[in-house]
C-alpha atoms as a PDB file:
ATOM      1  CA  UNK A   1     121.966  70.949 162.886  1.00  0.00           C
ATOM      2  CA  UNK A   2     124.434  69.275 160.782  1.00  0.00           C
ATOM      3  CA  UNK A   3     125.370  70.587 156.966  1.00  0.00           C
ATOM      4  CA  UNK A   4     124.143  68.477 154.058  1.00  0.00           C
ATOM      5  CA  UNK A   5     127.694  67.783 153.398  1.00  0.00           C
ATOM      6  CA  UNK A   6     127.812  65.964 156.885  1.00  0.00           C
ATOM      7  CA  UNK A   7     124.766  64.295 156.460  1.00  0.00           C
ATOM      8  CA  UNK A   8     126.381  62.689 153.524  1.00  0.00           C
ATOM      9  CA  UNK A   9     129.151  61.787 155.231  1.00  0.00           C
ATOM     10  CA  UNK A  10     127.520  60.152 158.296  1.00  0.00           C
ATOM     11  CA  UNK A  11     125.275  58.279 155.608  1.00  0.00           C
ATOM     12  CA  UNK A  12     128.078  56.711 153.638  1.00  0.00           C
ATOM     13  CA  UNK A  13     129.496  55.966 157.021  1.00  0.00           C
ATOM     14  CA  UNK A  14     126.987  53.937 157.936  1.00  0.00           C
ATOM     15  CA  UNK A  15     126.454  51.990 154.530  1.00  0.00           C
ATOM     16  CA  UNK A  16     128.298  48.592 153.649  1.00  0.00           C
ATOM     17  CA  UNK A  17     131.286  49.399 151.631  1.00  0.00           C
ATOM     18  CA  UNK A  18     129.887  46.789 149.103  1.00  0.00           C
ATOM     19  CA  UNK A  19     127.217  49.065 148.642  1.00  0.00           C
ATOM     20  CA  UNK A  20     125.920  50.142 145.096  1.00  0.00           C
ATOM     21  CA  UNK A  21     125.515  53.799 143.858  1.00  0.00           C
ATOM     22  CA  UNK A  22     121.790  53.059 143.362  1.00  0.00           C
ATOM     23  CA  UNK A  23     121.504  52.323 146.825  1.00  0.00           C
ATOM     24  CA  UNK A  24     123.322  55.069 148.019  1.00  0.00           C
ATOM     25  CA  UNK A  25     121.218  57.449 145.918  1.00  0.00           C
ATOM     26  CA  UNK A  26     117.890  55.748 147.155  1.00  0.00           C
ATOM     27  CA  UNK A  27     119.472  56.534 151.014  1.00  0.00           C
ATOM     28  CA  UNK A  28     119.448  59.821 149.840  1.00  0.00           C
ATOM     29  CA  UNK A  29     116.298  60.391 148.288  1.00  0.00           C
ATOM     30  CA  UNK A  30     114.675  58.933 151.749  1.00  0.00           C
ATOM     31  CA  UNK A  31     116.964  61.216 153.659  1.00  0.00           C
ATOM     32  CA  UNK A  32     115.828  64.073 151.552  1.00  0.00           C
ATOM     33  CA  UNK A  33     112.644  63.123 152.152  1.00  0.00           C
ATOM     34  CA  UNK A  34     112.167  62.937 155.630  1.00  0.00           C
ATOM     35  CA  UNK A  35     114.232  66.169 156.053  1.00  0.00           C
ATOM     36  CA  UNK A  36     111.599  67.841 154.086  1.00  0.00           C
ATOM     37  CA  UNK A  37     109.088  66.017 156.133  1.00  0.00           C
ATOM     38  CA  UNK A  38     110.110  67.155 159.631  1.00  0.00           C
ATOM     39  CA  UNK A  39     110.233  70.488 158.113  1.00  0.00           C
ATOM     40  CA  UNK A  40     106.642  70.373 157.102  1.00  0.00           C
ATOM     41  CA  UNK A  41     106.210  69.560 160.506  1.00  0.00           C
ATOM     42  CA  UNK A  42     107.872  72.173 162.241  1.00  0.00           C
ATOM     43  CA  UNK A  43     106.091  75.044 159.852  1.00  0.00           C
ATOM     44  CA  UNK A  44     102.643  73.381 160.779  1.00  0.00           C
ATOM     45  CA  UNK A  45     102.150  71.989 157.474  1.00  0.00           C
ATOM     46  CA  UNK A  46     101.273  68.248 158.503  1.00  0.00           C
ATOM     47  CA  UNK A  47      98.180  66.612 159.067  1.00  0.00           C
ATOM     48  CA  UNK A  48      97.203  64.770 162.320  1.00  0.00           C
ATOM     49  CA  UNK A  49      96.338  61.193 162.324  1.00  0.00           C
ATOM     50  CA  UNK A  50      92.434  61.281 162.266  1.00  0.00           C
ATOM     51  CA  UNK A  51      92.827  64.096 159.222  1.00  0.00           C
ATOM     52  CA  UNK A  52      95.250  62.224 157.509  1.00  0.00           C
ATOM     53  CA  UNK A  53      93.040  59.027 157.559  1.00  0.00           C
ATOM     54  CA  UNK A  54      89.673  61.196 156.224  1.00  0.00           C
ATOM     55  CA  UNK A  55      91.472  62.871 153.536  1.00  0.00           C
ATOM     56  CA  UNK A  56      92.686  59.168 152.493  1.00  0.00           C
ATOM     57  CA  UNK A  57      89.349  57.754 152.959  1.00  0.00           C
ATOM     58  CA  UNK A  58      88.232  60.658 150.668  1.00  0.00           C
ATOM     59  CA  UNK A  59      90.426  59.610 147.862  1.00  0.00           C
ATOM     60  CA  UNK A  60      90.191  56.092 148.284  1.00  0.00           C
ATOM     61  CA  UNK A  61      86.428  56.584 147.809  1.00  0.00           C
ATOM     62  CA  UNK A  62      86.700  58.913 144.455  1.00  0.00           C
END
């Protein structure tokens, strides 16, 4: 699993070099994101499809 440092790296890497610092900090605000997302994941705190959709329905309705 690579460091955050090398995340960082790799991210820049693959960024224009035109590239503003308020896109660079919204690449890492999704990448932050979905890191904590797979996490959630892998410690079983994620919802399946079907559950997902009910508890939207849920709040959609309130």
């Amino acid at each position: 699993m690579p460091t955050a440092k090398q995340e960082v790296a790799d991210l820049l890497r693959q960024l224009p070099d035109d590239c503003s610092l308020e896109d660079i900090q919204y690449r890492l605000y999704v990448l932050e994101k979905t890191n904590r997302g797979r996490e959630d994941i892998a410690q079983g705190r994620g919802y399946v499809n079907d559950e997902a959709k009910q508890r939207l329905d849920r709040w959609l309705e309130s």
